[in-house]
PDB file of N, CA and C in Angstrom:
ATOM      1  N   UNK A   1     -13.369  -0.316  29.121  1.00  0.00           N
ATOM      2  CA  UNK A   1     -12.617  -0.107  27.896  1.00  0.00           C
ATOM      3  C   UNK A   1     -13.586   0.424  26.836  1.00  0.00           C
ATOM      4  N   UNK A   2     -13.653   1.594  26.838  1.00  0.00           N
ATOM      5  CA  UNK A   2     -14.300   2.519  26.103  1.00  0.00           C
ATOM      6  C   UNK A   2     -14.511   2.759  24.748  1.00  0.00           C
ATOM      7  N   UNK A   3     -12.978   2.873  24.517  1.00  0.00           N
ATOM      8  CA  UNK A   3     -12.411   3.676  23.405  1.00  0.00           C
ATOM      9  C   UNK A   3     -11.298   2.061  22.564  1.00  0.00           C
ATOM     10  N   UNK A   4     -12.015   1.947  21.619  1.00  0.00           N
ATOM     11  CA  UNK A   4     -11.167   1.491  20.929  1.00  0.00           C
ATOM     12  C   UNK A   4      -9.552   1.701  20.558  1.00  0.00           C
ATOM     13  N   UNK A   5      -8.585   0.681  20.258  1.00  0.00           N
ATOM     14  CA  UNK A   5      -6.871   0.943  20.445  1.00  0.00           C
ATOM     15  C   UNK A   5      -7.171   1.556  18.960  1.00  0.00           C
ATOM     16  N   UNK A   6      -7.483   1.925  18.117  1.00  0.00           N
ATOM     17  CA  UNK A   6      -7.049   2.899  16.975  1.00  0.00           C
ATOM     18  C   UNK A   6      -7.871   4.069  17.490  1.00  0.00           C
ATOM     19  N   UNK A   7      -8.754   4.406  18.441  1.00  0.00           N
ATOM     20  CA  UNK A   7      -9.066   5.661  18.705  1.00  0.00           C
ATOM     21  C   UNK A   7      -8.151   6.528  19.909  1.00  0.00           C
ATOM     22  N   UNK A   8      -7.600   5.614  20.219  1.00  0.00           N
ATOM     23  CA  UNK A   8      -6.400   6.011  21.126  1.00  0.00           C
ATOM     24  C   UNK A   8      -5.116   5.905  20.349  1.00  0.00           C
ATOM     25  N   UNK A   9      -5.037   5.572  19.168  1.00  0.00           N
ATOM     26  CA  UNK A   9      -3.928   5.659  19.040  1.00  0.00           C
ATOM     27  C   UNK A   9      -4.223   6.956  18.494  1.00  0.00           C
ATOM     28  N   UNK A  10      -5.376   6.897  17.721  1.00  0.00           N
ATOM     29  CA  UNK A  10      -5.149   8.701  16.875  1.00  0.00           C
ATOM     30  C   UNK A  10      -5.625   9.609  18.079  1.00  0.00           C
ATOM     31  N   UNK A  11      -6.006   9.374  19.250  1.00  0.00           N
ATOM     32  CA  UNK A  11      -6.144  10.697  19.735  1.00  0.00           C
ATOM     33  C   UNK A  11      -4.590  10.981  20.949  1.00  0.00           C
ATOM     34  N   UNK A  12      -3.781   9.833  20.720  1.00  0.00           N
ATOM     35  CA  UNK A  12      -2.380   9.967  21.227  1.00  0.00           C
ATOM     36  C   UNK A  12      -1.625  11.254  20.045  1.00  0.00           C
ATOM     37  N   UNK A  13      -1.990  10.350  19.062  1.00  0.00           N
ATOM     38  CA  UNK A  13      -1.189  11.353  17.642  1.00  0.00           C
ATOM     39  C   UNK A  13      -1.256  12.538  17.491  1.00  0.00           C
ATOM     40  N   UNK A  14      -2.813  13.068  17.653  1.00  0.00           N
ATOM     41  CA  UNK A  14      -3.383  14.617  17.847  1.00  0.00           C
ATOM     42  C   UNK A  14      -2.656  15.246  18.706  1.00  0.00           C
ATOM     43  N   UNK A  15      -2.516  14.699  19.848  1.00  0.00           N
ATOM     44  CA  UNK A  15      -1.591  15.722  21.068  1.00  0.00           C
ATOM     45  C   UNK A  15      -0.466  15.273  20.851  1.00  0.00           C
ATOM     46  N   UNK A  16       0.400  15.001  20.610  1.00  0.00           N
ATOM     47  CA  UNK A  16       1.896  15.413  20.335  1.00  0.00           C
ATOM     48  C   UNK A  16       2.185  15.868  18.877  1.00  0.00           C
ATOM     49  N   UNK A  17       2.873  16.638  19.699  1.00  0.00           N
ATOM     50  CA  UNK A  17       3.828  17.856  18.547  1.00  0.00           C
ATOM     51  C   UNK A  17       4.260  17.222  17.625  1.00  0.00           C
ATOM     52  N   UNK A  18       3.890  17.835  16.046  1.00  0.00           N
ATOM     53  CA  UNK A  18       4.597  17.365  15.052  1.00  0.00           C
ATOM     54  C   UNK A  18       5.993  18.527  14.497  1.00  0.00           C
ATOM     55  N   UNK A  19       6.717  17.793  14.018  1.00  0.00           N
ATOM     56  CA  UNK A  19       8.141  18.242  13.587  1.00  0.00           C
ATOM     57  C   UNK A  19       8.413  18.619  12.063  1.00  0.00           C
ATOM     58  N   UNK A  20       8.862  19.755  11.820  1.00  0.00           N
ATOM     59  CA  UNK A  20       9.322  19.830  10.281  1.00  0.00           C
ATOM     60  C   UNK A  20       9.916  18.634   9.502  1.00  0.00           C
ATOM     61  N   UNK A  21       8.379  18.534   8.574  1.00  0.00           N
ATOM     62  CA  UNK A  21       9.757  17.523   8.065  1.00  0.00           C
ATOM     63  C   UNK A  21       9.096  16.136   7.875  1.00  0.00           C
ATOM     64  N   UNK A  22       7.994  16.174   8.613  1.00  0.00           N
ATOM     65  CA  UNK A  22       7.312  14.641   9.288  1.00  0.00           C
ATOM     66  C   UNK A  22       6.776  13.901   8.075  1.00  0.00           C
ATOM     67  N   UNK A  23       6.189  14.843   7.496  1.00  0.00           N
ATOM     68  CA  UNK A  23       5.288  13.788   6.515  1.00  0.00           C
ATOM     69  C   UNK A  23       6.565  13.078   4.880  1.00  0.00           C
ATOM     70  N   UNK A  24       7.354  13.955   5.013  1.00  0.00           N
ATOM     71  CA  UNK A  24       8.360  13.592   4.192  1.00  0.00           C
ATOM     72  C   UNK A  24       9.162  12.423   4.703  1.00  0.00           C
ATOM     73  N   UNK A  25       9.251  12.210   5.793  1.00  0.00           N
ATOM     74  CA  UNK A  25       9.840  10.782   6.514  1.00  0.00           C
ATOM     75  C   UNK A  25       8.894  10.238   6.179  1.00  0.00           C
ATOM     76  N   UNK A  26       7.654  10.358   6.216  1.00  0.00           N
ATOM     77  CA  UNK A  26       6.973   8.871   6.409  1.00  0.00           C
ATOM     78  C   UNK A  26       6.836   8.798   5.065  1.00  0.00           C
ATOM     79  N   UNK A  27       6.534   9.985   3.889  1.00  0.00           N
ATOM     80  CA  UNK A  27       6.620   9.442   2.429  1.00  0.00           C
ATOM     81  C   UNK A  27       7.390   8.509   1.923  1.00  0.00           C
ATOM     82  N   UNK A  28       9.158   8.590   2.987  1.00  0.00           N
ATOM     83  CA  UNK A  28       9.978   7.991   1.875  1.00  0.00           C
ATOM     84  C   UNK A  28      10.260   6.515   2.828  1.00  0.00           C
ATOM     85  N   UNK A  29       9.672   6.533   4.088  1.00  0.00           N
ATOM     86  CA  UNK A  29       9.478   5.182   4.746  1.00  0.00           C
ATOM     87  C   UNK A  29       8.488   4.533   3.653  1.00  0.00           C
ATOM     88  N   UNK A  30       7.503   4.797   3.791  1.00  0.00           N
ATOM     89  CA  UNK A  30       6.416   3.950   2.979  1.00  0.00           C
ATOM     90  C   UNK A  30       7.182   3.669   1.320  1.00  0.00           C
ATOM     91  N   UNK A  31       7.739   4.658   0.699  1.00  0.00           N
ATOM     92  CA  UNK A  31       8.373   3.955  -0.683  1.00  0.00           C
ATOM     93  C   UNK A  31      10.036   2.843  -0.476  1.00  0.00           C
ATOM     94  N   UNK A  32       9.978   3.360   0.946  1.00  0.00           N
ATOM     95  CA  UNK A  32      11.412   2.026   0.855  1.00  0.00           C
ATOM     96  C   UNK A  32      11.064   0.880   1.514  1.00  0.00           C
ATOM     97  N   UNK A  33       9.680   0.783   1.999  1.00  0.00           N
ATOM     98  CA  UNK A  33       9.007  -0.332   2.332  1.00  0.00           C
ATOM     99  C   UNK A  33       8.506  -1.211   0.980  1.00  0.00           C
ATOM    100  N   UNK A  34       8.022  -0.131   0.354  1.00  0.00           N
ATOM    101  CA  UNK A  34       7.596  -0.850  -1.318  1.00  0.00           C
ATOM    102  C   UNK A  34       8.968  -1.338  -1.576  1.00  0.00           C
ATOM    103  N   UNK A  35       9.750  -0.521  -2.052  1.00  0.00           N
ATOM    104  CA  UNK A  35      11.277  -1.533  -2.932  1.00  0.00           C
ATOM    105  C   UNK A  35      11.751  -2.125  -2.153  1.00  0.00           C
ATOM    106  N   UNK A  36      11.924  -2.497  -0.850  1.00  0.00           N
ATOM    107  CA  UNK A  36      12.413  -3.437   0.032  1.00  0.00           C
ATOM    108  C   UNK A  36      11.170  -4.565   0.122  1.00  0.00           C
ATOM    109  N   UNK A  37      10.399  -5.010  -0.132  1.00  0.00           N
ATOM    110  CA  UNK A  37       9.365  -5.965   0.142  1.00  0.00           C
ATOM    111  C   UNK A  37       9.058  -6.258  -1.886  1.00  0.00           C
ATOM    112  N   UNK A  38       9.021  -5.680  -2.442  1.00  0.00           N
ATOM    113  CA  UNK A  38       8.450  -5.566  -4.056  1.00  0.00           C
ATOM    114  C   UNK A  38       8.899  -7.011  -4.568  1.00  0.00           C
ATOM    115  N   UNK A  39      10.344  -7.808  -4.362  1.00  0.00           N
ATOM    116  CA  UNK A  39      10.498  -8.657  -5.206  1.00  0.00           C
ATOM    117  C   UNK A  39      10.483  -9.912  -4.071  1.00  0.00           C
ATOM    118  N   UNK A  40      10.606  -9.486  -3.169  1.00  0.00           N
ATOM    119  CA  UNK A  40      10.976 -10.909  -2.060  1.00  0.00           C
ATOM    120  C   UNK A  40       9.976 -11.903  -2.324  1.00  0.00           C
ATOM    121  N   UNK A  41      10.744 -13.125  -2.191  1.00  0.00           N
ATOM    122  CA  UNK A  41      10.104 -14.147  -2.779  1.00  0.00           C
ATOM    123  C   UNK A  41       8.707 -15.144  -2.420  1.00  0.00           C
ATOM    124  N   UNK A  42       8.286 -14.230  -1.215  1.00  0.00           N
ATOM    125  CA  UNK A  42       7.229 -15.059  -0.164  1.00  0.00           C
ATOM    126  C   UNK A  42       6.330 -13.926  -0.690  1.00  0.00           C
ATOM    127  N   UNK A  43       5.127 -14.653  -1.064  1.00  0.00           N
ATOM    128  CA  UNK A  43       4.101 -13.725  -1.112  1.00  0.00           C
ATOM    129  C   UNK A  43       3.448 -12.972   0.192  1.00  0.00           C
ATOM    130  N   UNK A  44       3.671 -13.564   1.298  1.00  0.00           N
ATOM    131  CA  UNK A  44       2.936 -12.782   2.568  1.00  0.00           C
ATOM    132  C   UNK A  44       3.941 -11.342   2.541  1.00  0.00           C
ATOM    133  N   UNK A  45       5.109 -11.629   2.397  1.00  0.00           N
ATOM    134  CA  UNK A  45       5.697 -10.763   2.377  1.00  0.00           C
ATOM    135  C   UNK A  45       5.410  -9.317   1.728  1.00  0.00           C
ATOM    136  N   UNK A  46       5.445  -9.584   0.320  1.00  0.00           N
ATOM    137  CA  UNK A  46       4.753  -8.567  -0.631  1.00  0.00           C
ATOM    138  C   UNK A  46       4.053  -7.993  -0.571  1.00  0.00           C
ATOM    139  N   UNK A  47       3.185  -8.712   0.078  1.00  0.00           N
ATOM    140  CA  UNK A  47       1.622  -8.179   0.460  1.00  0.00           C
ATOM    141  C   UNK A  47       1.702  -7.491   1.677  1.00  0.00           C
ATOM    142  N   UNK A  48       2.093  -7.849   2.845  1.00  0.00           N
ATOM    143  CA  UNK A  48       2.494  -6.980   4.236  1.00  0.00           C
ATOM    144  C   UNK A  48       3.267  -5.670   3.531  1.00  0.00           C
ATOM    145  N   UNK A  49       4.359  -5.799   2.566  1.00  0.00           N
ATOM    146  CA  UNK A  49       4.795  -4.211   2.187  1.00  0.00           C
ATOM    147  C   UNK A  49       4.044  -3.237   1.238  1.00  0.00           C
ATOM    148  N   UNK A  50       3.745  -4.091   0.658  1.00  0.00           N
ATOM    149  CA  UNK A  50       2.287  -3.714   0.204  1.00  0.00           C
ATOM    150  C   UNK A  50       1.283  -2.487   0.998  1.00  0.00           C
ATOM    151  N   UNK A  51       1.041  -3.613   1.623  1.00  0.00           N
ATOM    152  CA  UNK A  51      -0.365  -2.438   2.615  1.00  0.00           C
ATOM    153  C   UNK A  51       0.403  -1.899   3.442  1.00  0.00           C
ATOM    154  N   UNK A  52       1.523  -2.469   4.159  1.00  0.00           N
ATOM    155  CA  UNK A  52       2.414  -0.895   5.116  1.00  0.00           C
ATOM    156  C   UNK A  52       2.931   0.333   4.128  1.00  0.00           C
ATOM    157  N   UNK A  53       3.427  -0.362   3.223  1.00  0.00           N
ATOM    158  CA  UNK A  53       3.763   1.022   2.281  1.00  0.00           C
ATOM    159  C   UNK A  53       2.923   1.888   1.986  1.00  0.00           C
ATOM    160  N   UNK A  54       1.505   1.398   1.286  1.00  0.00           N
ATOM    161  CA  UNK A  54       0.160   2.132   1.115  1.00  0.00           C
ATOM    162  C   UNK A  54      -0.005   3.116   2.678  1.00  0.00           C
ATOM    163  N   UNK A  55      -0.319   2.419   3.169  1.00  0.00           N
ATOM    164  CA  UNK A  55      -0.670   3.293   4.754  1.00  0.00           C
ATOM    165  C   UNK A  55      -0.012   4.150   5.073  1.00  0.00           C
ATOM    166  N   UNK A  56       1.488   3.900   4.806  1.00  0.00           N
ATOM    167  CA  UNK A  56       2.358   5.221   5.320  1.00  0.00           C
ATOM    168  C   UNK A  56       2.482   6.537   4.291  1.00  0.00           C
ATOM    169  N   UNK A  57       2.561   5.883   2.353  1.00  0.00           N
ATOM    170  CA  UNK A  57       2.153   7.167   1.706  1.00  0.00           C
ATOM    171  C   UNK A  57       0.573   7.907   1.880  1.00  0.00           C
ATOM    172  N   UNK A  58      -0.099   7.010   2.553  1.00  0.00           N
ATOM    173  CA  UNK A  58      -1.297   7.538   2.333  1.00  0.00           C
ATOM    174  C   UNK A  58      -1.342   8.375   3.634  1.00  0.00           C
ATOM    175  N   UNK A  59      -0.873   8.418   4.864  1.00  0.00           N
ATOM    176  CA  UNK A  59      -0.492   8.980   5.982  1.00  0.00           C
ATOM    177  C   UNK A  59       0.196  10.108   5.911  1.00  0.00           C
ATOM    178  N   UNK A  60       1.491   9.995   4.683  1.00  0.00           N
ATOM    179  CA  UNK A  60       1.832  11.502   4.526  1.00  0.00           C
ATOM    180  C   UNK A  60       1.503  12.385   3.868  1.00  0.00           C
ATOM    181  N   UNK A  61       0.341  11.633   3.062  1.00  0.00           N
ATOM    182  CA  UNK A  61      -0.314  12.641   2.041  1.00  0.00           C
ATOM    183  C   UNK A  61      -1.876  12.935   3.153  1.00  0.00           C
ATOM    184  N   UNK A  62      -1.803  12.452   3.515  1.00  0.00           N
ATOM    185  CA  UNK A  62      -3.293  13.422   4.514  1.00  0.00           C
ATOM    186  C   UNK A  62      -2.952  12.808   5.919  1.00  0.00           C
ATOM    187  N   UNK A  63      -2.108  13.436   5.952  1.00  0.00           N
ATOM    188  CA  UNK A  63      -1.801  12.985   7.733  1.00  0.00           C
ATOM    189  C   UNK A  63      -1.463  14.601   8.332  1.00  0.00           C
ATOM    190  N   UNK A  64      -1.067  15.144   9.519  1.00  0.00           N
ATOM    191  CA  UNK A  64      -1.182  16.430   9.731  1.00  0.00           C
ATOM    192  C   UNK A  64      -0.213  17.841   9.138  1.00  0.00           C
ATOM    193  N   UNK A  65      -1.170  18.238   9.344  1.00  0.00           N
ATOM    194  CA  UNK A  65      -0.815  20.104   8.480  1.00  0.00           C
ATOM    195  C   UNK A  65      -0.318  19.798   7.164  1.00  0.00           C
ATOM    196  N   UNK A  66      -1.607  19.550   6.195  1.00  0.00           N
ATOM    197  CA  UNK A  66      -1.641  18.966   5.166  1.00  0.00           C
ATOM    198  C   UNK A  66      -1.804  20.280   4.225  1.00  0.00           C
ATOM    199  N   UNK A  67      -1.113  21.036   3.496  1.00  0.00           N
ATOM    200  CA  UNK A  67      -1.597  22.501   3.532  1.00  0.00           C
ATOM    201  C   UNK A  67      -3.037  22.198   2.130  1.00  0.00           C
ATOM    202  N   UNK A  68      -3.832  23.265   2.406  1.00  0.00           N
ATOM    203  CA  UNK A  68      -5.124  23.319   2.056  1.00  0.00           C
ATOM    204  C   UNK A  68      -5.453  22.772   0.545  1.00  0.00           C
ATOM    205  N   UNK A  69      -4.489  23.598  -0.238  1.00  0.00           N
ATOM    206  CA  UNK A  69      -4.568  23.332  -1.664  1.00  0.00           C
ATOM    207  C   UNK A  69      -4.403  22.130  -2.048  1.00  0.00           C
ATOM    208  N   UNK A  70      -3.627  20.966  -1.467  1.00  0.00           N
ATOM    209  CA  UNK A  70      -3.420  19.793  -1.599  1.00  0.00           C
ATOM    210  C   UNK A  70      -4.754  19.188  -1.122  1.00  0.00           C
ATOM    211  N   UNK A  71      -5.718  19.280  -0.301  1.00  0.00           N
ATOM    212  CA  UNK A  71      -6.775  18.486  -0.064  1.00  0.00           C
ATOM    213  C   UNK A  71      -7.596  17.987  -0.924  1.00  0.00           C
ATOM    214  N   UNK A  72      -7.898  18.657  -1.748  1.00  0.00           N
ATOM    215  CA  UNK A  72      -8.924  18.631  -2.789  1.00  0.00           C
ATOM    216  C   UNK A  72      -8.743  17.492  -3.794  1.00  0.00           C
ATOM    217  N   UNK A  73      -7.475  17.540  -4.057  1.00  0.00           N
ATOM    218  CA  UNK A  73      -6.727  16.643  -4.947  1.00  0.00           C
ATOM    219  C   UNK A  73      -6.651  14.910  -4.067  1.00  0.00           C
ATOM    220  N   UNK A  74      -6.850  15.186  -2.716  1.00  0.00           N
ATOM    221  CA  UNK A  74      -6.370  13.737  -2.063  1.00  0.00           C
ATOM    222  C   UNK A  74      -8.027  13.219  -2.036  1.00  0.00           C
ATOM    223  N   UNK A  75      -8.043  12.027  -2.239  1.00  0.00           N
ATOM    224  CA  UNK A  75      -9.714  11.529  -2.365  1.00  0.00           C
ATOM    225  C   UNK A  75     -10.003  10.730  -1.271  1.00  0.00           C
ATOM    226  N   UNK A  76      -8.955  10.873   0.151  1.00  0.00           N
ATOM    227  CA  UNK A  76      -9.132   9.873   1.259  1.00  0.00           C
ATOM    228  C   UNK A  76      -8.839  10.949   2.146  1.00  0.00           C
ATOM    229  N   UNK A  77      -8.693  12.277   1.897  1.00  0.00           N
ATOM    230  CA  UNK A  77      -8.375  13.424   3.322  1.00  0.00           C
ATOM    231  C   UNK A  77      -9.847  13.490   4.216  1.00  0.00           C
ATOM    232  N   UNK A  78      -9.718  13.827   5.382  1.00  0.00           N
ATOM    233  CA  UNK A  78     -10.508  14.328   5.889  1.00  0.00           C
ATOM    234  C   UNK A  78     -10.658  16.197   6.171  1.00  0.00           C
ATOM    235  N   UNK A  79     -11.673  16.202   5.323  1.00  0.00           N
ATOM    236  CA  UNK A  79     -11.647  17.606   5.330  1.00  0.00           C
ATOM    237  C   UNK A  79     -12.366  18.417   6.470  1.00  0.00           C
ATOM    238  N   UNK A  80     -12.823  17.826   7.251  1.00  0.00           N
ATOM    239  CA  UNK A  80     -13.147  18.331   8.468  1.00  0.00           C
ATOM    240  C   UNK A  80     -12.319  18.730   9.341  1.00  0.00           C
ATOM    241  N   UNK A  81     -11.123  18.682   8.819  1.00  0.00           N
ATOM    242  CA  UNK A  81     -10.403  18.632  10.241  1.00  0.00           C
ATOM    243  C   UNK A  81      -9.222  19.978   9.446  1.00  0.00           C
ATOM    244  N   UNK A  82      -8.506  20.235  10.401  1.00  0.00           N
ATOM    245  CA  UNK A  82      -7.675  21.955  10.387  1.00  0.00           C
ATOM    246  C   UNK A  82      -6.750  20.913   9.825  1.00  0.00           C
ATOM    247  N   UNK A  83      -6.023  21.399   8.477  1.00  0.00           N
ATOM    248  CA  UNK A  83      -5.073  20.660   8.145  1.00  0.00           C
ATOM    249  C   UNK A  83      -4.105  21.830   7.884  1.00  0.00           C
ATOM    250  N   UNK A  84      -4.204  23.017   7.934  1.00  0.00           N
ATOM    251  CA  UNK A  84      -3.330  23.992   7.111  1.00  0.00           C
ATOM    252  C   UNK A  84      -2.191  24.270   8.080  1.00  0.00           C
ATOM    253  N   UNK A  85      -1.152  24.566   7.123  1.00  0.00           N
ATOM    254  CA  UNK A  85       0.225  24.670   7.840  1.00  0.00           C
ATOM    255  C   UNK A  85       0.240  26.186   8.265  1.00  0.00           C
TER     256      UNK A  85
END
């Protein structure tokens, strides 16, 4: 066991095809994770939507074919990598 499960998961992600459209699903997953978790009354709760919400806007803002001009502006992209649509 070589390869760590988050290096397999992103090198699963790399090879399959992404779809028009993708990073806008996961933008508005991650903000209805925030208002669905924001007031509930258990703090674990809050906090789990919390950081899933974070992860998924932060996923569609530098997650793939991120077009170029937007990179600069994101302060967590990886710019090594081909992001342009």
């Amino acid at each position: 066991m070589s390869q760590s499960v988050l290096q397999r998961i992103r090198q699963f992600d790399e090879a399959r095809p992404g779809f028009p459209g993708e990073h806008w699903l996961v933008l508005a997953t991650g903000v209805g994770v925030w208002l669905a978790t924001r007031r509930h009354p258990v703090f674990a709760v809050r906090l789990l939507g919390s950081v899933a919400g974070s992860v998924a806007v932060a996923r569609a803002a530098t997650g793939r074919k991120v077009p170029r001009p937007l990179l600069r502006w994101l302060p967590f992209a990886e710019r090594g990598r081909d992001h342009t649509v």
